[in-house]
N, C-alpha and C. Protein backbone atom coordinates (compact mmCIF):
# COMPACT_ATOMS: atom_id res chain seq x y z
N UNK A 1 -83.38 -89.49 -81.31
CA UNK A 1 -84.51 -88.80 -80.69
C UNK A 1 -85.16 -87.88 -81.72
N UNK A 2 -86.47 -87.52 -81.39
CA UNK A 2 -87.00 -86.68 -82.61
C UNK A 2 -87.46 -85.68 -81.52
N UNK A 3 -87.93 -84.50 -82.22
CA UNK A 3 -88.57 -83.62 -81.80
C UNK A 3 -87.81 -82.62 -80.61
N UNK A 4 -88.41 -81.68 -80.04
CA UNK A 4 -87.91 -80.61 -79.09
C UNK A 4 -88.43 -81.51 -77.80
N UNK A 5 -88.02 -80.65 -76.46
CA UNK A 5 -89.44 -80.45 -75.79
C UNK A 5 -90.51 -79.91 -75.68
N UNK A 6 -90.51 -78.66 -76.77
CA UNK A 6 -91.39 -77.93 -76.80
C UNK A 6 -92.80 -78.59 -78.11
N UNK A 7 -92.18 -79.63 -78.98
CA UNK A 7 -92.82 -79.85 -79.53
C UNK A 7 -93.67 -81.07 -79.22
N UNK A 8 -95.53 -81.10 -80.07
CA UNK A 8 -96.06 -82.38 -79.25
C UNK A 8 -96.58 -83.31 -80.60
N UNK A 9 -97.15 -84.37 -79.92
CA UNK A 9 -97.22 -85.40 -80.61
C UNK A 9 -98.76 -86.27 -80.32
N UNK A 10 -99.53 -85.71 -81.18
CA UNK A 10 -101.34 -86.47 -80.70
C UNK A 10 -101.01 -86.96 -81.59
N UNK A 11 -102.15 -88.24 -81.19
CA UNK A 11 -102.24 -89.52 -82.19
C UNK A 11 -103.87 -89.47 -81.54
N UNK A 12 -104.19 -89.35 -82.64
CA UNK A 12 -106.09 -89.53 -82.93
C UNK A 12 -106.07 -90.77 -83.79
N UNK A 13 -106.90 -91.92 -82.98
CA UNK A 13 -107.14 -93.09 -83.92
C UNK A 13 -108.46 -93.46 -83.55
N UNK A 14 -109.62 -94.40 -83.98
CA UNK A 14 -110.61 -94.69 -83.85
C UNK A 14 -111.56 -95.35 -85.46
N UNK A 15 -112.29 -95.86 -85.80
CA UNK A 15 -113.09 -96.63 -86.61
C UNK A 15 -113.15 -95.40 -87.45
N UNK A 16 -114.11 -95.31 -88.41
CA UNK A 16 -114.53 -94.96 -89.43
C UNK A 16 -115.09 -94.25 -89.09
N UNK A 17 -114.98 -92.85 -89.29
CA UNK A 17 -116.90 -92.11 -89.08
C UNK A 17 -116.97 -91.59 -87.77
N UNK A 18 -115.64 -91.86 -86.84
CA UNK A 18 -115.49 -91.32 -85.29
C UNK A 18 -115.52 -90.03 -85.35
N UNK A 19 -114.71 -89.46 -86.30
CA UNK A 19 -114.49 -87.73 -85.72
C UNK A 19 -113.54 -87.49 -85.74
N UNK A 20 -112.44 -88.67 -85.94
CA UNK A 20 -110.66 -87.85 -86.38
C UNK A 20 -110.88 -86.66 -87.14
N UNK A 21 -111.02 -87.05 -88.21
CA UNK A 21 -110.37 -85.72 -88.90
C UNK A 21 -111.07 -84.41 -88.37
N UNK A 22 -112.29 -84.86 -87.98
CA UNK A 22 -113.40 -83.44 -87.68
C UNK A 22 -112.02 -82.72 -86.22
N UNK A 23 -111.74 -83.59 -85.67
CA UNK A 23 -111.15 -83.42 -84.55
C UNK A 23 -109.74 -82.83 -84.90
N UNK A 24 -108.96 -83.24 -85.32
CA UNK A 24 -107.95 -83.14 -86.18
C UNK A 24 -107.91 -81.18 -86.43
N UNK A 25 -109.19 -81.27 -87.36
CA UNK A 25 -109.50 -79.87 -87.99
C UNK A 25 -109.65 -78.89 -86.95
N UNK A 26 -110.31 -79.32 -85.92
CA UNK A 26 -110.75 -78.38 -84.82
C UNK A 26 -109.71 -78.19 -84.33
N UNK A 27 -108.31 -79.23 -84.29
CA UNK A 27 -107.37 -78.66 -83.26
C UNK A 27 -106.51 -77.25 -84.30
N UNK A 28 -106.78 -77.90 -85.14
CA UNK A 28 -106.06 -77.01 -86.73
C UNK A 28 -106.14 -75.62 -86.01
N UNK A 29 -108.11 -75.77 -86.18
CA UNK A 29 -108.31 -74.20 -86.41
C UNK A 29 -108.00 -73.35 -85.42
N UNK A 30 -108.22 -73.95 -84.03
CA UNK A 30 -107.79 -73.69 -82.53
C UNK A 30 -106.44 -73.09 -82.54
N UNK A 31 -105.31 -73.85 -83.53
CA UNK A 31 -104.37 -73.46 -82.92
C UNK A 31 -103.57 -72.71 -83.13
N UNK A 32 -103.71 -72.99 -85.31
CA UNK A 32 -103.41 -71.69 -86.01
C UNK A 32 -102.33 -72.68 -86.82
N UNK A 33 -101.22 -71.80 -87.07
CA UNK A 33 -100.07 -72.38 -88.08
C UNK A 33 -99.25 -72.77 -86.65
N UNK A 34 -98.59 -73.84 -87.50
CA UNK A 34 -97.32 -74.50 -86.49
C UNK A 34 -97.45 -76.27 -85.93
N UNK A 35 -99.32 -76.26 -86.63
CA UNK A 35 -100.10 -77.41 -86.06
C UNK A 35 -99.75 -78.60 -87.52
N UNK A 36 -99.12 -79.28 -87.73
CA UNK A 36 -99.26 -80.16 -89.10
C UNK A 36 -100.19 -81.42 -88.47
N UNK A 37 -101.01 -82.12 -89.63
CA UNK A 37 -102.16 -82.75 -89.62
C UNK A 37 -101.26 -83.82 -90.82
N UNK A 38 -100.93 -84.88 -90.14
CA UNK A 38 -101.18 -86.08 -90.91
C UNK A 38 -102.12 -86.89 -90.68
N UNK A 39 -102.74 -87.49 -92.05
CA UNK A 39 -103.82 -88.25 -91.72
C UNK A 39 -103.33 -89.22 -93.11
N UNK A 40 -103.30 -90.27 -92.35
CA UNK A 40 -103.50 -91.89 -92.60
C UNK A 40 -104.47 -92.13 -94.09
N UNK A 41 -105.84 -91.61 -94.40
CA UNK A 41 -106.51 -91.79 -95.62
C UNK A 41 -105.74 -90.56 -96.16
N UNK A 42 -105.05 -89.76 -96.32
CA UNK A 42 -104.04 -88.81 -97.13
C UNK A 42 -103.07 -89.60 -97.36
N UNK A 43 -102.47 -89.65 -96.91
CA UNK A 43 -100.99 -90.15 -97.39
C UNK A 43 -101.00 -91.81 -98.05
N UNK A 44 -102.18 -92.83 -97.21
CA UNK A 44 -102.43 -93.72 -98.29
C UNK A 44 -103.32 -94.18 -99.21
N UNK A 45 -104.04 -93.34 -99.00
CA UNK A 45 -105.56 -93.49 -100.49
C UNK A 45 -104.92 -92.34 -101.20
N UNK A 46 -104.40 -90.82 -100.94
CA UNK A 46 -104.10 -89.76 -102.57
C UNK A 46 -102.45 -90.29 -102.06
N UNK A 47 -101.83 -90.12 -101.46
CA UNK A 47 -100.38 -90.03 -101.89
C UNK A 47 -99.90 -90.89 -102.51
N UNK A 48 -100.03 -92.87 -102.27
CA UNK A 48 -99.64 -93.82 -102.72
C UNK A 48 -100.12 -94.51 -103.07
N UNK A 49 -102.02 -94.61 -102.87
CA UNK A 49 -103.23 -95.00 -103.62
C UNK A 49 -102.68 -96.45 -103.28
N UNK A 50 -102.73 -97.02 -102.16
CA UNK A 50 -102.77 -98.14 -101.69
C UNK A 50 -103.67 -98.54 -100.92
N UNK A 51 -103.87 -100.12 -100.54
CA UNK A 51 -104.85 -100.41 -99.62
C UNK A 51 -104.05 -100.88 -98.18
N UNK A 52 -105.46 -100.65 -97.04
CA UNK A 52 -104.05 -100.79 -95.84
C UNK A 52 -104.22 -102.11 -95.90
N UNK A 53 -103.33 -102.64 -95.58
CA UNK A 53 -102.70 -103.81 -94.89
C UNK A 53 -101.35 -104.37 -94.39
N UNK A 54 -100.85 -105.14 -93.62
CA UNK A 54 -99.49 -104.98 -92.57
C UNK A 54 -98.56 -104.99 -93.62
N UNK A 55 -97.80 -103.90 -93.10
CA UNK A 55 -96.11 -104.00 -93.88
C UNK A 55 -96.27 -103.17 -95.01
N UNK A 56 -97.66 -102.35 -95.04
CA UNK A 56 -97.72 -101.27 -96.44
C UNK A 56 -96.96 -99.78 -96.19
N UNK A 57 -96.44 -99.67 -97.25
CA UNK A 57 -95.73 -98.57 -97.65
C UNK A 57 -96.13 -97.03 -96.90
N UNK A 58 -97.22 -96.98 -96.89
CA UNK A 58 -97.91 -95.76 -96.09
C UNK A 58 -97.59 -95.90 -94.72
N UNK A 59 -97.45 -97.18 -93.75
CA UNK A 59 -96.88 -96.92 -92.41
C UNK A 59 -95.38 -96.10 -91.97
N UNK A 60 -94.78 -96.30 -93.01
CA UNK A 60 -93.17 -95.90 -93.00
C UNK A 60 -93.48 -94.44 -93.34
N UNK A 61 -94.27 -94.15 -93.90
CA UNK A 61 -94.38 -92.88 -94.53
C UNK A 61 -95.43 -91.98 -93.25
N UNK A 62 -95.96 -92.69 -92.77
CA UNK A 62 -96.68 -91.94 -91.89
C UNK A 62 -95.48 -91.46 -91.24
N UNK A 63 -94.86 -92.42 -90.40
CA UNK A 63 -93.53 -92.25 -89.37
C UNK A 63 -92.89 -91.57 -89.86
N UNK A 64 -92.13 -91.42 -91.35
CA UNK A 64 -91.05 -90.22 -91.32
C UNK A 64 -91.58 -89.04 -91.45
N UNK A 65 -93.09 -88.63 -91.87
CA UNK A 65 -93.45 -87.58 -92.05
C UNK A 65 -93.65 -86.98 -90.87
N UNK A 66 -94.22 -87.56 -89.90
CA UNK A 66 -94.49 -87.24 -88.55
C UNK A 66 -93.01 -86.86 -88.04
N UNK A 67 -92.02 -87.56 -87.83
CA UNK A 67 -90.55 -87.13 -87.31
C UNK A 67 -89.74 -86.17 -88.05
N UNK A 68 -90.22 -85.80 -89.70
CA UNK A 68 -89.50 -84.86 -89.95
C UNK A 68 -90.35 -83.54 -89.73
N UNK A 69 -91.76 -83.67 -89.64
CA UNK A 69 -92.67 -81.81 -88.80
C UNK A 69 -92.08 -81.81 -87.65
N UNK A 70 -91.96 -82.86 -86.60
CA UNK A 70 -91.62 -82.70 -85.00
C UNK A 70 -90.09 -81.91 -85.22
N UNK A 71 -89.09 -82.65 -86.38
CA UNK A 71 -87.74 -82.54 -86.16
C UNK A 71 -87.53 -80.46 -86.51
N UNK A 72 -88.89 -80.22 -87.65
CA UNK A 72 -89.01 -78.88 -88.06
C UNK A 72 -89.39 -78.28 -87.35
N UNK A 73 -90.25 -78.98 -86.20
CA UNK A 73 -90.69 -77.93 -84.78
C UNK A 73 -92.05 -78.00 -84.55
N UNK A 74 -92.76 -78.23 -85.45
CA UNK A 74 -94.11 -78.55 -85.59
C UNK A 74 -94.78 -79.38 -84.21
N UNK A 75 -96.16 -78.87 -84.21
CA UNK A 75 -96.77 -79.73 -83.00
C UNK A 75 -97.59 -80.48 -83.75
N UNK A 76 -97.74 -81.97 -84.03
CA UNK A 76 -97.93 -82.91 -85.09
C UNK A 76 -99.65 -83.68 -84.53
N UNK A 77 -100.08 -83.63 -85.50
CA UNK A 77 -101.40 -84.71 -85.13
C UNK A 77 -101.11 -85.83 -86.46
N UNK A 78 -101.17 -87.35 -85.67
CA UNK A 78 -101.09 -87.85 -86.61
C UNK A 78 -102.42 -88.87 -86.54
N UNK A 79 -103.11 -88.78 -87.21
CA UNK A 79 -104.75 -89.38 -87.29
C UNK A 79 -105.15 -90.60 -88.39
N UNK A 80 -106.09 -91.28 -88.40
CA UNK A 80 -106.39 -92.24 -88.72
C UNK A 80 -107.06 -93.60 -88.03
N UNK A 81 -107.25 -94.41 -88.70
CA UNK A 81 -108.02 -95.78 -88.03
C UNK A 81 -107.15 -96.16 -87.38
N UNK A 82 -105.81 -96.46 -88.31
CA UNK A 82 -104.10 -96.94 -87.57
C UNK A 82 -104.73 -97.94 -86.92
N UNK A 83 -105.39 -99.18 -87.37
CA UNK A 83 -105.37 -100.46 -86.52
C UNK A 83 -104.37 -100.82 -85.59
N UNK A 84 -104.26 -101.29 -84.67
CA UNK A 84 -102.57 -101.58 -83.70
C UNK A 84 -102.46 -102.58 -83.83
N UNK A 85 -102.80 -103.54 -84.14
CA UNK A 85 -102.13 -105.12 -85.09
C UNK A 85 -101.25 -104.34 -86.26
N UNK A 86 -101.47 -103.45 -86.80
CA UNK A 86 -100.49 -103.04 -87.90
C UNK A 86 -99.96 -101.51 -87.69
N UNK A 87 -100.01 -100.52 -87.25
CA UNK A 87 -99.42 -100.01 -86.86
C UNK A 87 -98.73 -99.21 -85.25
N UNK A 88 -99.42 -100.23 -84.58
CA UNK A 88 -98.90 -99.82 -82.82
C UNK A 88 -97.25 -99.94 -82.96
N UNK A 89 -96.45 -100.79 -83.66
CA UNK A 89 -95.20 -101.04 -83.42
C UNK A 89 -94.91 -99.74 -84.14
N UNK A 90 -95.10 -99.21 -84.98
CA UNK A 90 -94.74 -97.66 -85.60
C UNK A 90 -95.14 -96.73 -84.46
N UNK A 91 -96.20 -97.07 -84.28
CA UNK A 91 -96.98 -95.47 -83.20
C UNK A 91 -95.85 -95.74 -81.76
N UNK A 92 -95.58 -96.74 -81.27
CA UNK A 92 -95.02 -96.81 -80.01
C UNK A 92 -93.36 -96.62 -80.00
N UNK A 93 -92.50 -97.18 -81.40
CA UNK A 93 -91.80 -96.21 -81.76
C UNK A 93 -91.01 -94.69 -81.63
N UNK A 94 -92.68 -94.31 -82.75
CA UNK A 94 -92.46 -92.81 -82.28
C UNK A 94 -92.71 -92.03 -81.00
N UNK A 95 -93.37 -92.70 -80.29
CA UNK A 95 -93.63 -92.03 -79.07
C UNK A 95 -92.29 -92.35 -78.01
N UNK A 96 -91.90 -93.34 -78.37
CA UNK A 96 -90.87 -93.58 -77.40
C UNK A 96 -89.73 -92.65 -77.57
N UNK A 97 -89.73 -92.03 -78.72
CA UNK A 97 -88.49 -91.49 -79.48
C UNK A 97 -88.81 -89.51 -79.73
N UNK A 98 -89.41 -89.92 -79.26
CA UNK A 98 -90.32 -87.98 -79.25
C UNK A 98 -89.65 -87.64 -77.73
N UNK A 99 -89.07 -86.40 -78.12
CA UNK A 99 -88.55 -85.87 -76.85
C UNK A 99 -89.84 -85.03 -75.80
N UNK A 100 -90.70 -84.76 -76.65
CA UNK A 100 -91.96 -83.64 -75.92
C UNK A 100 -92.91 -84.42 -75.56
N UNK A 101 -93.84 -83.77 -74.72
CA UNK A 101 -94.75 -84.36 -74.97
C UNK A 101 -95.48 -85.36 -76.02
N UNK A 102 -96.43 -86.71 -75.36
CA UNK A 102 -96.85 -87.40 -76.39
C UNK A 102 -98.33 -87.60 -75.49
N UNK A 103 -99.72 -87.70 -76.61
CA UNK A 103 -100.72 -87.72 -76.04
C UNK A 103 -101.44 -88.91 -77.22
N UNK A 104 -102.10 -89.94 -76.49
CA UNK A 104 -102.79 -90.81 -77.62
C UNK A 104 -104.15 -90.71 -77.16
N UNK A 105 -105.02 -90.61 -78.24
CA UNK A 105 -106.72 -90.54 -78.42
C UNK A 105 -107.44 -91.61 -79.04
N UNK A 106 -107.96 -92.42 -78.61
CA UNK A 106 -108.86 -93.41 -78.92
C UNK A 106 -110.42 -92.79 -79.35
N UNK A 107 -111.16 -92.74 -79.95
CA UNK A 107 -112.61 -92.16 -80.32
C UNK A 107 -113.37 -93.28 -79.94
N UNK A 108 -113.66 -93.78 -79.57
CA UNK A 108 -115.03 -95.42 -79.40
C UNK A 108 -116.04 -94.77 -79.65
N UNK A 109 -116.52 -94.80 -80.77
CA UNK A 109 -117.75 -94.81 -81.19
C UNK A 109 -118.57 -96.54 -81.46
N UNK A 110 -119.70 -96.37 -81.25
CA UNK A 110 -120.28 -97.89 -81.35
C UNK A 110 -121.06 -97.92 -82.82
N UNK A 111 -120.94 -99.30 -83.26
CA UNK A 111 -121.32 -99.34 -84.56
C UNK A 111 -122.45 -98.45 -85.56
N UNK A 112 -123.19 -98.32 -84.49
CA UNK A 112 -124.67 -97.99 -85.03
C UNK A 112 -124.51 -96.37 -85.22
N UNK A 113 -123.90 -95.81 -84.45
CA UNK A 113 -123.58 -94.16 -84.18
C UNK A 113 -122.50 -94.41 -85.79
N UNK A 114 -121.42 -94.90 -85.71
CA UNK A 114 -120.76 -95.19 -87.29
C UNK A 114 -121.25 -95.24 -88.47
N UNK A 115 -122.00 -96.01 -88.47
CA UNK A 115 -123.02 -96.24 -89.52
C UNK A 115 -124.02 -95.15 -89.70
N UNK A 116 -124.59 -94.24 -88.90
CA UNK A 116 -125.24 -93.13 -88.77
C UNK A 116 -124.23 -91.92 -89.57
N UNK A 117 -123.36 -91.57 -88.79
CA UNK A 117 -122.09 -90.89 -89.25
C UNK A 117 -121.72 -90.56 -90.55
N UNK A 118 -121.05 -91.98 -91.09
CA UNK A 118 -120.73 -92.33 -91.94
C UNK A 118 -122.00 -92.13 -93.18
N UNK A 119 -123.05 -92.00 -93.10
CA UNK A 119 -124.34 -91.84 -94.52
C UNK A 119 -123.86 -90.63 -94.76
N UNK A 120 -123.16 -89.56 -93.73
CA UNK A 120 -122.93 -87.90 -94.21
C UNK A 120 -121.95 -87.78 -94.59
N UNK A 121 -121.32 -88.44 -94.46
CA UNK A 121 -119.81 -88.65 -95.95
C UNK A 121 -119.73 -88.92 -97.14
N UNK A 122 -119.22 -87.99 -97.98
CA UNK A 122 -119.19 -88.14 -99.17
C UNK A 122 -119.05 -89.77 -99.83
N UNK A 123 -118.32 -90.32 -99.12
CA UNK A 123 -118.24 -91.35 -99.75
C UNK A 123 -118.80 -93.07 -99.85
N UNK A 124 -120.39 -92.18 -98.93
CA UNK A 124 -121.33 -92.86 -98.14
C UNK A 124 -121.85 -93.98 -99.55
N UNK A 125 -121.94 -93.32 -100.64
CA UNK A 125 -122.34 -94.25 -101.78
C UNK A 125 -121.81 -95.58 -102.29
N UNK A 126 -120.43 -94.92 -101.89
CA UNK A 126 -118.77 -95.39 -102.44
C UNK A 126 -119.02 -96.99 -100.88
N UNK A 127 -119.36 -96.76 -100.63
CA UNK A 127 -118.82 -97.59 -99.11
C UNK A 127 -120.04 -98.28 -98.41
N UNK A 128 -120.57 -99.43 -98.70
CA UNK A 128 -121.67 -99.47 -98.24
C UNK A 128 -121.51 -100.18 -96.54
N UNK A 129 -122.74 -100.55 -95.84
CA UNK A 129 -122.50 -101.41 -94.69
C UNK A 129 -121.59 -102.19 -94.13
N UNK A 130 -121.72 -103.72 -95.38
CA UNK A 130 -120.92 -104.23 -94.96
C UNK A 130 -119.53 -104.68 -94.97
N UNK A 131 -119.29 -103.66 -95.76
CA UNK A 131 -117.73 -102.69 -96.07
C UNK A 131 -117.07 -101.92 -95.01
N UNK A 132 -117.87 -101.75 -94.02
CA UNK A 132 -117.95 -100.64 -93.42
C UNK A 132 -117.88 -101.51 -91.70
N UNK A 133 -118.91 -102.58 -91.78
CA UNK A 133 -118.51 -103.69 -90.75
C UNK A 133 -117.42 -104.39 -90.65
N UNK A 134 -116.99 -104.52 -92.60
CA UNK A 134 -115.83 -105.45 -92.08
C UNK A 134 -114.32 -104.43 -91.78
N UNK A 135 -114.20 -103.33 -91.62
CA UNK A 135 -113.49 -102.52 -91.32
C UNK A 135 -113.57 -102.02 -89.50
N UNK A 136 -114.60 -102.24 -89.17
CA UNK A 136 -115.30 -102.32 -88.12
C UNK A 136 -114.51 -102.85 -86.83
N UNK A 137 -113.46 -101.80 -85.82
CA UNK A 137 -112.62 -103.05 -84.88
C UNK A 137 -113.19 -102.75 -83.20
N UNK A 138 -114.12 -102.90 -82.59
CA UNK A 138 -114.10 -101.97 -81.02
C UNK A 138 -113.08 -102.22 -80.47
N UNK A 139 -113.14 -100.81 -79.85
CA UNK A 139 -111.92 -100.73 -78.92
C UNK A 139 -110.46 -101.36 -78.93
N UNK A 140 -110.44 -100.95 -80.37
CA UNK A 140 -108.83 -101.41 -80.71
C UNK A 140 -107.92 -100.57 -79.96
N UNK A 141 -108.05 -101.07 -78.99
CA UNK A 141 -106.36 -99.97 -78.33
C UNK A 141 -105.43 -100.71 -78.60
N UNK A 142 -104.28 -99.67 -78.16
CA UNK A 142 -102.64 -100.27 -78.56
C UNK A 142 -102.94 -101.02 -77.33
N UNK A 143 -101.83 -101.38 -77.20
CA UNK A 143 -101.33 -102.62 -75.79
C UNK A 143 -100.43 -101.53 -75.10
N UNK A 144 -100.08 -100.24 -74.85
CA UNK A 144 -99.56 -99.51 -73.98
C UNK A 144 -100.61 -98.99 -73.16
N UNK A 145 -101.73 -99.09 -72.99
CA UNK A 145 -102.89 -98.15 -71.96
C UNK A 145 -102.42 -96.90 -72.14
N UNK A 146 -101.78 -96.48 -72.68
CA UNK A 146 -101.40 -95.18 -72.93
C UNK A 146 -102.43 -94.21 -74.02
N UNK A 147 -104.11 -94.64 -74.05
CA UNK A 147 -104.44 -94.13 -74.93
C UNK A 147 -105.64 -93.59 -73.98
N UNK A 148 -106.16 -92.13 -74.28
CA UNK A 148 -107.44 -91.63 -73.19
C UNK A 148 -108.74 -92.44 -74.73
N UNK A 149 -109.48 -92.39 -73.97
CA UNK A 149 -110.70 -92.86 -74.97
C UNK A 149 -111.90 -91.95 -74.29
N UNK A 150 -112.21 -92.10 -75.69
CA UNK A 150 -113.38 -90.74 -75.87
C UNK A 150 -114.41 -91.27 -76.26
N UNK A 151 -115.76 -91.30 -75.76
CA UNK A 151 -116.82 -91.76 -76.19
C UNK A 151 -117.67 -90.54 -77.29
N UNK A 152 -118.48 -91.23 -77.66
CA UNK A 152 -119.69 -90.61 -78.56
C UNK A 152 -120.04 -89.80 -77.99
N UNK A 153 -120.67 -89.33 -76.82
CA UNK A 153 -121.43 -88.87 -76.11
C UNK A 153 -120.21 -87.19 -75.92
N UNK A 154 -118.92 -87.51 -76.29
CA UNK A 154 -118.16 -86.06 -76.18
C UNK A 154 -118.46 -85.42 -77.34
N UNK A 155 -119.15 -84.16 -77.18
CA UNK A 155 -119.20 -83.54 -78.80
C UNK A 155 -117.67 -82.85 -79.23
N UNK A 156 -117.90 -82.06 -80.53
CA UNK A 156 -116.91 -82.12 -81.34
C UNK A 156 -115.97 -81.07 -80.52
N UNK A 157 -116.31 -79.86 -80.11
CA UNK A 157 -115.89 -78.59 -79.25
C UNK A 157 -115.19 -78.86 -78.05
N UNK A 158 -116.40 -79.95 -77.42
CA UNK A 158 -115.95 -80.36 -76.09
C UNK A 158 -114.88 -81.31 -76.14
N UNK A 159 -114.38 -82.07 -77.13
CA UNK A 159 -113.47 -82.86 -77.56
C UNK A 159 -112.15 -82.84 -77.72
N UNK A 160 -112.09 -81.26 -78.74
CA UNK A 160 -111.00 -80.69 -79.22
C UNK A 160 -110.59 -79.76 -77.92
N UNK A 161 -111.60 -78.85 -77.05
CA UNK A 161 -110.95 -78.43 -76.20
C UNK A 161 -110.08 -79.57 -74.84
N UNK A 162 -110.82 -80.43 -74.54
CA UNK A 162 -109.81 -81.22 -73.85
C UNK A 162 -108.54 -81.76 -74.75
N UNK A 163 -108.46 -82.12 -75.83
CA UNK A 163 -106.96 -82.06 -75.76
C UNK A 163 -106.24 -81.15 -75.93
N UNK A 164 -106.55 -79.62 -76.47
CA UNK A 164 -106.39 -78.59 -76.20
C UNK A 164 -105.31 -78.80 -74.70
N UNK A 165 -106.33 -79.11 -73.70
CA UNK A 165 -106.19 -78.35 -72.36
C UNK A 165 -105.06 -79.46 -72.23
N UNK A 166 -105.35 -80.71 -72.36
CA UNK A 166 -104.50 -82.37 -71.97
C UNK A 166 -103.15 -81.99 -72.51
N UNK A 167 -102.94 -81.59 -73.85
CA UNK A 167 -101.48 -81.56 -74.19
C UNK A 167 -100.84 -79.94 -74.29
N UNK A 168 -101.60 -79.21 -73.63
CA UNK A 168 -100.60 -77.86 -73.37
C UNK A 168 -100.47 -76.70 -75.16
N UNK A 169 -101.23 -77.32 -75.82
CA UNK A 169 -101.51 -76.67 -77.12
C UNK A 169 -102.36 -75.30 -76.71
N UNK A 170 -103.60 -75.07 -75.82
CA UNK A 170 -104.08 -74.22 -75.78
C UNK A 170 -103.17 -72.84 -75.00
N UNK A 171 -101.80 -72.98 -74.10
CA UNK A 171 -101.27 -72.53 -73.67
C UNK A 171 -99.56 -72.17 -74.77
N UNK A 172 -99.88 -72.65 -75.50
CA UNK A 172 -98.37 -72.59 -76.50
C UNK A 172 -98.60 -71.50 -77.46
N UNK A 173 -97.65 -71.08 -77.95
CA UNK A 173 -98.33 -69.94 -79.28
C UNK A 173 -98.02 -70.43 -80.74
N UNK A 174 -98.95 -69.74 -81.27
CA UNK A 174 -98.30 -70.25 -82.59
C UNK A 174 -97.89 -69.82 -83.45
N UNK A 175 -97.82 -70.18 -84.39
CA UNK A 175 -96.54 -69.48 -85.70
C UNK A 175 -97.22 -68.60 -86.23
N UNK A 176 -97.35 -67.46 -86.30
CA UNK A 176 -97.75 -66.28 -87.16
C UNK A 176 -99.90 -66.63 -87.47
N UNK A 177 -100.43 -66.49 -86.09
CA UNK A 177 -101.42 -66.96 -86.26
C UNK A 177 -102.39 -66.16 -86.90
């Protein structure tokens, strides 16, 4: 088993250009110290400078990093595209194996809002269209229905405060905030 009961476990996943990390950040700043932020383009574009695809080195690494913050006490966001053809058998895993709370976030954004998005990223030069299509999955959910999905139309505030409110973070305290 990993984790407390006191400790939780979001999983923010969605396309390119959705709002993880923006989301991610907002829960950061909301919540103070105690919140660890793994994210999926960290650990495998700077940590191991790999490309994703099934059975890569960065999935294993997502998972122990995530189970050793929960095992330290940490309330964990673990974020990214995380396709579920390649990593749902990791994500469902850990959720099965998390003693606290577990909350999963889908972003559905539709292509065109992505592609909009995505020009205000730095790495809008780096990445053109149809780079960007073929990365492109709707509504990739896991196969547990266990995921809330969030449309475009939720802004960034209104976003972060519902899972705020959904996983009991806005009511918890935090580490030396």
């Amino acid at each position: 088993m990993v984790g407390t009961e006191e400790t939780r476990l979001i999983v923010l996943r969605g396309n390119s250009a959705s709002g993880k990390s923006s989301v991610a950040a907002g829960l950061r700043q909301r919540f103070g110290r105690g919140l660890a932020l793994i994210g999926q383009d960290n650990l495998r574009r700077t940590v191991l400078r790999e490309r994703d695809r099934p059975g890569a080195a960065n999935i294993g690494l997502i998972d122990l990093t995530a189970r050793y913050a929960l095992n330290a006490g940490y309330r964990v966001v673990v974020e990214g595209i995380l396709y579920a053809d390649r990593y749902g058998d990791m994500l469902t895993a850990l959720r099965a194996e998390h003693r606290g709370p577990t909350r999963g976030y889908y972003l559905d954004v539709p292509f065109d809002e992505t592609l909009a998005r995505h020009a205000t990223k730095p790495i809008a030069d780096d990445v053109n269209e149809t780079r960007l299509r073929d990365w492109y999955r709707p509504r990739d959910l896991l196969p547990d229905g266990l995921e809330t999905v969030i449309g475009a139309d939720s802004a960034l505030e209104e976003t972060v405060e519902r899972i705020m409110s959904d996983t009991g973070l806005a009511h918890l305290p935090a580490r030396d905030r």
